[in-house]
Protein backbone atom coordinates (compact mmCIF):
# COMPACT_ATOMS: atom_id res chain seq x y z
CA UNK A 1 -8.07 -0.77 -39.06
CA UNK A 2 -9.90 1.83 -40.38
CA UNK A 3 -11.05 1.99 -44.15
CA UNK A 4 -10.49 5.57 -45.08
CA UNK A 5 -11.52 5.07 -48.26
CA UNK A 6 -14.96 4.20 -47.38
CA UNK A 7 -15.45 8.07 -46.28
CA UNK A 8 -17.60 10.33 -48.81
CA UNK A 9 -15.95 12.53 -50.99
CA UNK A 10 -17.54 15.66 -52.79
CA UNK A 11 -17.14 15.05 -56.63
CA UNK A 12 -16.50 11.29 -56.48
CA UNK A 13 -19.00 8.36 -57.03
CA UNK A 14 -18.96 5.22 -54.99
CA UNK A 15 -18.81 2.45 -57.27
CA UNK A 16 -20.16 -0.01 -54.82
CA UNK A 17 -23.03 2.03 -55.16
CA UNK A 18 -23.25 3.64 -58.61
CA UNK A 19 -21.05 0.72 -60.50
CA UNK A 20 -18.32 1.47 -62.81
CA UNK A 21 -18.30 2.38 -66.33
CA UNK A 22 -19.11 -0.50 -68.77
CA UNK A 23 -16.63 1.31 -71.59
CA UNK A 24 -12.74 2.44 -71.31
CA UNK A 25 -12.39 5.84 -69.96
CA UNK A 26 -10.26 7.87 -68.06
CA UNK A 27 -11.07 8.62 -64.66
CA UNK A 28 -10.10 10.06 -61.21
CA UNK A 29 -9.59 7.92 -58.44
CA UNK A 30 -8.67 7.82 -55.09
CA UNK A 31 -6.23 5.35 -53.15
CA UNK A 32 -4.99 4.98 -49.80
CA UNK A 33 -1.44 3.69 -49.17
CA UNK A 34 -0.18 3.60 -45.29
CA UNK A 35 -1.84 6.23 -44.39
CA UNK A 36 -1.57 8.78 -46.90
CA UNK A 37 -4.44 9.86 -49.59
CA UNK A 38 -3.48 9.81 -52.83
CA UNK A 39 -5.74 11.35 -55.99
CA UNK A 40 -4.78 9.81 -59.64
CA UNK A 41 -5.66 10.61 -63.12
CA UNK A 42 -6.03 7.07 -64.99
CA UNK A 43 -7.76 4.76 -67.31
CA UNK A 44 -10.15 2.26 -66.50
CA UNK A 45 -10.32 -1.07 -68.50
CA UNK A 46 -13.25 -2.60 -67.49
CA UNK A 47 -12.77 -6.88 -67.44
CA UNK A 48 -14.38 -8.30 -70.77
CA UNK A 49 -14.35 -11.79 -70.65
CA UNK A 50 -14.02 -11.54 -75.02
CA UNK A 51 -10.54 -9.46 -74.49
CA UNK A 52 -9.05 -11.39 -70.91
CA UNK A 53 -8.17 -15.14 -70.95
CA UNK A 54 -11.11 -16.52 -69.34
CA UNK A 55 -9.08 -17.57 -66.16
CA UNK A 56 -7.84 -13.92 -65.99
CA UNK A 57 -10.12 -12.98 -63.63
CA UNK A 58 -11.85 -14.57 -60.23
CA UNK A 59 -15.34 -13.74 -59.53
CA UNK A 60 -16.49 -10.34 -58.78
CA UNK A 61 -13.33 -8.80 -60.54
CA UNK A 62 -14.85 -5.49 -62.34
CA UNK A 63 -11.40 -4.10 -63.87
CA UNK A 64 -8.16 -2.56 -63.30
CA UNK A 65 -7.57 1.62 -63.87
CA UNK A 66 -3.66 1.94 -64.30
CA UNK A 67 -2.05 5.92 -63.69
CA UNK A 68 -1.55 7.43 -67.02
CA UNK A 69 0.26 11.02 -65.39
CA UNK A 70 2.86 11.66 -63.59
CA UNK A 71 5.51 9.43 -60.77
CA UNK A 72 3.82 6.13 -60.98
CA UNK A 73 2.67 6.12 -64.56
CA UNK A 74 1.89 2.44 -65.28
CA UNK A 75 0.66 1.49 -61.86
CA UNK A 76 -2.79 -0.14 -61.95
CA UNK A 77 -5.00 -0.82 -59.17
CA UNK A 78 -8.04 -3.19 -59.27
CA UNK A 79 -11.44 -3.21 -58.59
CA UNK A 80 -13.31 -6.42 -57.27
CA UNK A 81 -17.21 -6.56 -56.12
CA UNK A 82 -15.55 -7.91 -52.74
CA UNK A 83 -13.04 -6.18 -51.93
CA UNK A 84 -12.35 -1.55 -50.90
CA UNK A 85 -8.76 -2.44 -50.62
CA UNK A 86 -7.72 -0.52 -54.03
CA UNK A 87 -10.09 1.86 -54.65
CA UNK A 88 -13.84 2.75 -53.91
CA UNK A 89 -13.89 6.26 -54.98
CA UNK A 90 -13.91 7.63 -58.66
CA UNK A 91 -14.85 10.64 -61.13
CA UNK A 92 -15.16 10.16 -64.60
CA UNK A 93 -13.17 12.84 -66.72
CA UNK A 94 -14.09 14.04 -69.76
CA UNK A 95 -11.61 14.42 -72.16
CA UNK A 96 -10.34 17.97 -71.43
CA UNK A 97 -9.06 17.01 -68.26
């Protein structure tokens, strides 16, 4: 199966390559779900082992961003060290967008 979201895309950075943010912010991100490319505006709550139950997390889990526009407001999708399945592409947006 092919990993579409592994392909560049102008304006995003790669977190598996530039990280994440360290501090809550809202960002762009994009997803793939059977076959079809979705862009979302959301915030990104990077894990914090002093704000998550210590067993929260396994390993390698970096955070979750959850949509904060539109349809599928509340939706969150996560971001492990391991793992493209979610999301590997993101913007940072400042906040006038």
């Amino acid at each position: 199966m092919s990993m579409k979201n592994l392909a560049k895309r102008k304006g995003f950075i790669n977190r598996h390559i530039e990280g994440m943010p360290k501090q809550q912010c809202k960002v762009k991100v994009v997803t793939n779900d059977v076959g079809c490319e979705n862009i979302f505006i959301c915030e990104w709550e990077p894990f914090d082992r002093s704000r998550h139950r210590e067993n929260y997390a396994e390993r390698g889990y970096l955070g979750t961003v959850k949509i904060i526009e539109g349809r599928y407001k509340g939706i969150g999708f996560h971001a492990w060290e391991h793992s493209n399945s979610e999301f590997v592409w993101y913007a940072v947006l400042d906040n006038n967008n």
